[in-house]
Protein backbone atom coordinates (compact mmCIF):
# COMPACT_ATOMS: atom_id res chain seq x y z
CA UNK A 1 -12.02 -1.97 49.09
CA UNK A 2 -10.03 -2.94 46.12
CA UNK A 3 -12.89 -3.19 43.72
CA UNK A 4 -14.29 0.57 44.60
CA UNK A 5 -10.78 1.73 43.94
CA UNK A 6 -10.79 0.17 40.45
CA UNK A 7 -14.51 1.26 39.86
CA UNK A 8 -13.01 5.16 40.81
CA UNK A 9 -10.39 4.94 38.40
CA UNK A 10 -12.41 3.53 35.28
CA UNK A 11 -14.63 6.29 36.09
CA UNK A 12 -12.78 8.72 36.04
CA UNK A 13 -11.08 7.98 33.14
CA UNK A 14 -14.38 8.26 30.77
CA UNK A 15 -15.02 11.17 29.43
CA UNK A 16 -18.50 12.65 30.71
CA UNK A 17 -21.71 13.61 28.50
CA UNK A 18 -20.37 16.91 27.26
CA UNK A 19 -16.87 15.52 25.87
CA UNK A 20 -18.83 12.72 23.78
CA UNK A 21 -21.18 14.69 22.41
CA UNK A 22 -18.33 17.22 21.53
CA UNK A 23 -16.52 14.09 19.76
CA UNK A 24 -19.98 13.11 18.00
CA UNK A 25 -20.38 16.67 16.80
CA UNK A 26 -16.81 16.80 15.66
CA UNK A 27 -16.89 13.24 13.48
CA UNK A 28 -20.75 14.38 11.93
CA UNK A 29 -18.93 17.56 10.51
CA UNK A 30 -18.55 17.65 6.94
CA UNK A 31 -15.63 18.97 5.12
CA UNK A 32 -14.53 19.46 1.67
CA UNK A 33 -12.49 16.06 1.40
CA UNK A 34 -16.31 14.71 3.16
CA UNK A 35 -18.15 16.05 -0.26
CA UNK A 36 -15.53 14.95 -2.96
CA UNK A 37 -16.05 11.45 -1.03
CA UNK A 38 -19.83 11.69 -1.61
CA UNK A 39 -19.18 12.46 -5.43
CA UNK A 40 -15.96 10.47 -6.00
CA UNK A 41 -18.76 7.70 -4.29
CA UNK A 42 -21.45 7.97 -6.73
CA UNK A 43 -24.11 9.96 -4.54
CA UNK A 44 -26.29 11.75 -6.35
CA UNK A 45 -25.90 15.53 -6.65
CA UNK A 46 -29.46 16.20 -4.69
CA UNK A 47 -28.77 13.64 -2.07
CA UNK A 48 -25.27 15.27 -1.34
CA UNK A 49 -26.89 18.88 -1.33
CA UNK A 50 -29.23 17.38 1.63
CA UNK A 51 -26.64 16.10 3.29
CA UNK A 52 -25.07 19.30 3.56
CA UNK A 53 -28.07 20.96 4.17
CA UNK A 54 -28.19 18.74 7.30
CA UNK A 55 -25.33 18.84 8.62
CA UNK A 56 -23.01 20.98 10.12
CA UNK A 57 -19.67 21.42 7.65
CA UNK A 58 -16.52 23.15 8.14
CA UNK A 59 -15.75 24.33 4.36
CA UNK A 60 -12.85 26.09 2.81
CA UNK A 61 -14.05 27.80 -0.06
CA UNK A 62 -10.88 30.43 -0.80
CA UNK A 63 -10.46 30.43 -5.24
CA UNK A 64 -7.60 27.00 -4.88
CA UNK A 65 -9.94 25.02 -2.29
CA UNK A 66 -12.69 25.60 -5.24
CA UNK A 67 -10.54 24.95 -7.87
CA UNK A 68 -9.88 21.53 -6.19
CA UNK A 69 -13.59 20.45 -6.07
CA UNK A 70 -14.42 21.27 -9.10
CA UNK A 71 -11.07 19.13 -10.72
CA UNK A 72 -12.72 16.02 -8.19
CA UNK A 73 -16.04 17.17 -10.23
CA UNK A 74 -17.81 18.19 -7.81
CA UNK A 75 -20.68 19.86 -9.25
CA UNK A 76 -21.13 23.92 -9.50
CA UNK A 77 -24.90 23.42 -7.29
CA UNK A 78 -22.74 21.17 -4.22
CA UNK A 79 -20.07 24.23 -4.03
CA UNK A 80 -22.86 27.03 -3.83
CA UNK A 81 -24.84 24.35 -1.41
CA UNK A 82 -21.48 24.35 0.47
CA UNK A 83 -21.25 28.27 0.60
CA UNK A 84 -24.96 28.91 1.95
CA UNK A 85 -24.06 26.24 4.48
CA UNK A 86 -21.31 28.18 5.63
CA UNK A 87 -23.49 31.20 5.40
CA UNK A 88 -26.25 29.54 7.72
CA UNK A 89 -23.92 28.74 9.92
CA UNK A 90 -22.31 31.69 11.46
């Protein structure tokens, strides 16, 4: 009896299919500190547009959020890659 007790509780303490795929999504999304990471890294500027073409992202784009990417050099094609993302998106 002991052992289906402990099988119970282990059970129900992992999370089902929709709470790991919601965690999965969640750690694929890209972000702006995800793209500066991808430049700062040495990617090139095409393979970093797919990427964000690919994936979902979660962007701020307001005029200091901009202003910060482009100081990390990101590149003025990656930012407007980042925008239609955003655009695709909603």
């Amino acid at each position: 009896m002991k052992q289906a007790s402990n099988t119970q509780d282990a059970e129900s303490t992992r999370p089902d299919a929709a709470e790991r795929t919601s965690a999965a999504g969640a750690a694929d999304m890209l972000d702006n500190d995800a793209v500066v990471k991808m430049i700062v890294g040495g990617l090139k500027e095409a393979t970093v547009i797919r990427v964000i073409e690919a994936r979902p992202g979660d962007y701020v784009l307001i005029p200091d959020a901009v202003s910060a990417l482009k100081a990390a050099g990101v590149p003025q094609s990656v930012i407007a890659a980042m925008s239609a993302r955003m655009s695709t998106q909603r």
